[in-house]
Protein backbone atom coordinates (compact mmCIF):
# COMPACT_ATOMS: atom_id res chain seq x y z
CA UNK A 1 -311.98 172.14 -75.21
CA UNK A 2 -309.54 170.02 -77.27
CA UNK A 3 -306.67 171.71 -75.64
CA UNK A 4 -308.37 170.53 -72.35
CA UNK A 5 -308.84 167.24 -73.77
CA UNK A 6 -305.54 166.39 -75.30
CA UNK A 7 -303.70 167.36 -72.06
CA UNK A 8 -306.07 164.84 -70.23
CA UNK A 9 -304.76 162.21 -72.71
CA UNK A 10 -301.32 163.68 -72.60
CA UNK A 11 -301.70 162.76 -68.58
CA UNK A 12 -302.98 159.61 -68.80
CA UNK A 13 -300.63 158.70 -71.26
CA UNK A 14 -297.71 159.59 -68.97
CA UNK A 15 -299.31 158.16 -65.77
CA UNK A 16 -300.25 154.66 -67.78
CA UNK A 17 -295.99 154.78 -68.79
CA UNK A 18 -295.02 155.20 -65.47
CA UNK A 19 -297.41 152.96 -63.21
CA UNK A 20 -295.71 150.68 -66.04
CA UNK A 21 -292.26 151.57 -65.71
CA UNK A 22 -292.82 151.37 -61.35
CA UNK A 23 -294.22 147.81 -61.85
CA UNK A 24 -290.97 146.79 -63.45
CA UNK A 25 -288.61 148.59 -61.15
CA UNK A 26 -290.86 147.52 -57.55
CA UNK A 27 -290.02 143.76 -58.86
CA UNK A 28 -286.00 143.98 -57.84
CA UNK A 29 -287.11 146.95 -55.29
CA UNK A 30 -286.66 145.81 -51.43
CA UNK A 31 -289.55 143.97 -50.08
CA UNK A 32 -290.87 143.41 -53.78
CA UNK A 33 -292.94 140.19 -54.43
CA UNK A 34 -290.43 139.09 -56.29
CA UNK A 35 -287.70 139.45 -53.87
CA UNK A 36 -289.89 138.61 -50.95
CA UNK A 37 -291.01 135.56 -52.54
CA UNK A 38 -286.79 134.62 -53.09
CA UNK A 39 -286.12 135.47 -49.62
CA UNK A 40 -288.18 132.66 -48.45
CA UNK A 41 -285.90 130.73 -49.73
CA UNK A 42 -282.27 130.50 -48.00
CA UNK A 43 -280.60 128.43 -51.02
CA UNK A 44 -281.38 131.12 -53.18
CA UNK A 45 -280.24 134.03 -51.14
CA UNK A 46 -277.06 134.46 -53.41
CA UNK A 47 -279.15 134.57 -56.28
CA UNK A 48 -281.56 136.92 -54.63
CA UNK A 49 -278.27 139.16 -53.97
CA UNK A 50 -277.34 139.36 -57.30
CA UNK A 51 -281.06 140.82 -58.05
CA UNK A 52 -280.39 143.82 -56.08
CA UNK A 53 -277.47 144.96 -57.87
CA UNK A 54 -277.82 148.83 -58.75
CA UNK A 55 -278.74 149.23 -62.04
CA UNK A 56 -279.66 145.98 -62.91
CA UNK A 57 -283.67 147.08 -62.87
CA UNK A 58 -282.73 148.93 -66.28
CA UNK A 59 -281.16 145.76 -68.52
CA UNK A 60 -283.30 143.00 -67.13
CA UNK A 61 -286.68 145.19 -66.36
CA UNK A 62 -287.87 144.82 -69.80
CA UNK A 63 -287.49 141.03 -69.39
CA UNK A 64 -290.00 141.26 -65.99
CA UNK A 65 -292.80 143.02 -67.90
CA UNK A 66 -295.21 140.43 -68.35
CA UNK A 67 -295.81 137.35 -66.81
CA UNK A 68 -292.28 135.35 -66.64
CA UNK A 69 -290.60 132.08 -65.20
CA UNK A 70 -287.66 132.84 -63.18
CA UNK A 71 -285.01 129.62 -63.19
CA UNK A 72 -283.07 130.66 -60.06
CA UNK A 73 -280.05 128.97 -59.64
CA UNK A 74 -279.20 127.29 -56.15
CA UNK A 75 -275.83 128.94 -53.78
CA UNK A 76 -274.48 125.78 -54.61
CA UNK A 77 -274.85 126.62 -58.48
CA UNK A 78 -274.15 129.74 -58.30
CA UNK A 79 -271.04 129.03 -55.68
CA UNK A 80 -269.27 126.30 -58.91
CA UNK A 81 -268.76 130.24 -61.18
CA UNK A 82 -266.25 130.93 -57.82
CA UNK A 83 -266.49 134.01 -55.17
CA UNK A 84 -264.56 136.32 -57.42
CA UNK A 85 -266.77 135.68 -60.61
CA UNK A 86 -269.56 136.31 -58.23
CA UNK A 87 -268.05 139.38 -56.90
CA UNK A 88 -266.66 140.84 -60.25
CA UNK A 89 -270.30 140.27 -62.41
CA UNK A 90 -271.63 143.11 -59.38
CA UNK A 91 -269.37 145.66 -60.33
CA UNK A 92 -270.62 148.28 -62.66
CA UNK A 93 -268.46 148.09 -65.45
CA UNK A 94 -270.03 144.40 -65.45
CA UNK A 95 -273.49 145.08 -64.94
CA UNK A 96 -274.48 143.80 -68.86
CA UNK A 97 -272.59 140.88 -68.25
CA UNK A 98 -274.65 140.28 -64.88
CA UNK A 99 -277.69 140.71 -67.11
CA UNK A 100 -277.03 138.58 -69.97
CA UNK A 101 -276.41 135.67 -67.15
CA UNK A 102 -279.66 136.61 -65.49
CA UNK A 103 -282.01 136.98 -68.54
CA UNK A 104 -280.27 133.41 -69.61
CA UNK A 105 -282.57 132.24 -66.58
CA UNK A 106 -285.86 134.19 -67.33
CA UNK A 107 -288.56 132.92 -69.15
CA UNK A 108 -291.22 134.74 -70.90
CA UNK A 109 -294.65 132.95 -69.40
CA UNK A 110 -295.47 131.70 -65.94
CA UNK A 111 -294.89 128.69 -66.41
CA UNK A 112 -294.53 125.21 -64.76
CA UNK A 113 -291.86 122.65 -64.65
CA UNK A 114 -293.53 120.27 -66.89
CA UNK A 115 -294.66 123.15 -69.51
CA UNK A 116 -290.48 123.93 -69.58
CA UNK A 117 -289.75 120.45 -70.10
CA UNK A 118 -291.84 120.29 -72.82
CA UNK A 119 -289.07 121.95 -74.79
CA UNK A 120 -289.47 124.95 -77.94
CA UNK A 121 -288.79 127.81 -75.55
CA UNK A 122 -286.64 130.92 -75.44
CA UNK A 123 -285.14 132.91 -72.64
CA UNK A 124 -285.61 136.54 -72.40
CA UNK A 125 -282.39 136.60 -73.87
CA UNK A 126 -283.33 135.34 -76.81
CA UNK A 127 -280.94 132.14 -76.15
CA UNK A 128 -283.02 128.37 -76.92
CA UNK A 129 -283.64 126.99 -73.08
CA UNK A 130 -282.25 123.88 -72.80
CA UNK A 131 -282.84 122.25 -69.16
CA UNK A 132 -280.76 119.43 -69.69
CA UNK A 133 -279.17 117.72 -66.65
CA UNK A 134 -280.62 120.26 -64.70
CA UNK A 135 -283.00 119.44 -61.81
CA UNK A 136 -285.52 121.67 -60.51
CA UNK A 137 -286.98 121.85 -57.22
CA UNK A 138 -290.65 123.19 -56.12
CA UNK A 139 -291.95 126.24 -57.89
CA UNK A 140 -293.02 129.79 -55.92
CA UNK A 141 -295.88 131.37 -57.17
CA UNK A 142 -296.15 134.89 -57.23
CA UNK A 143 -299.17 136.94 -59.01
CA UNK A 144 -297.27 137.28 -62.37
CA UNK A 145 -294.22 135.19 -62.23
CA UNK A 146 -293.26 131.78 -61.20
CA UNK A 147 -289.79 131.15 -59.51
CA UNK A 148 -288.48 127.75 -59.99
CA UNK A 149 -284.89 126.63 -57.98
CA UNK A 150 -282.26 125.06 -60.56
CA UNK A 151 -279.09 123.20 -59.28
CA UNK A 152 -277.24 124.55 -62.29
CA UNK A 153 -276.63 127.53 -64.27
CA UNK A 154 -278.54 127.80 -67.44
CA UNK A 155 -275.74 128.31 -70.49
């Protein structure tokens, strides 16, 4: 009986980390919410790009856990780092530099313009968010997340 039992918990245990784990990874997965909800968008389809790189589900997943902001810079913000920065931050060798750029513009909490305004607050990586000079456009609302377009790159 407590053999049966602890390898019911054993099970569980293991399902509970990987429905977990899934969640996480089906966020930067093709036809995700996430990546659905940033496809609507044509400005943000460079952004959106750089989302999909392999490997990047690992270093920013943790960051995508719970309910976060995403601060998605425009083309046009994205286009001022030039095509070859752009290019070069996809290639593997720079995959944690891709990440630390991209968890620069997630914040833990959906929240809305006005609440990141407000000031106090911390990107996932750990960097004090300062929206300064930066204008926002409308926010998309997904179930757990909040995806609000920025004309400039978060630093």
């Amino acid at each position: 009986m407590k053999k049966t039992v602890l390898s019911l918990v054993l099970v569980l245990f293991v399902s509970a980390a990987t429905l977990q784990s899934c969640s996480t990874a089906n966020l930067l997965g093709s036809g995700s919410s996430l990546l659905s909800s940033l496809g609507g968008s044509p400005n943000l389809s460079t952004f959106t790009s750089l989302l999909k790189t392999p490997g990047l589900d690992k270093l920013i997943g943790p960051s995508l856990k719970g309910p976060f902001t995403m601060l998605a810079p425009s083309n046009s913000a994205l286009s001022s780092l030039g095509a070859d920065a752009i290019g070069n931050l996809t290639k593997p060798e720079n995959l944690n530099q891709l990440a630390g750029v991209l968890n620069k513009h997630i914040v833990p909490g959906k929240l809305d313009a006005s609440s990141l305004l407000k000031g106090g607050l911390k990107s996932a990586g750990g960097n004090n968010l300062d929206l300064g000079g930066i204008n926002m456009g409308d926010a998309i609302s997904g179930k757990n997340f909040n995806i609000i377009p920025v004309d400039k790159l978060i630093k």
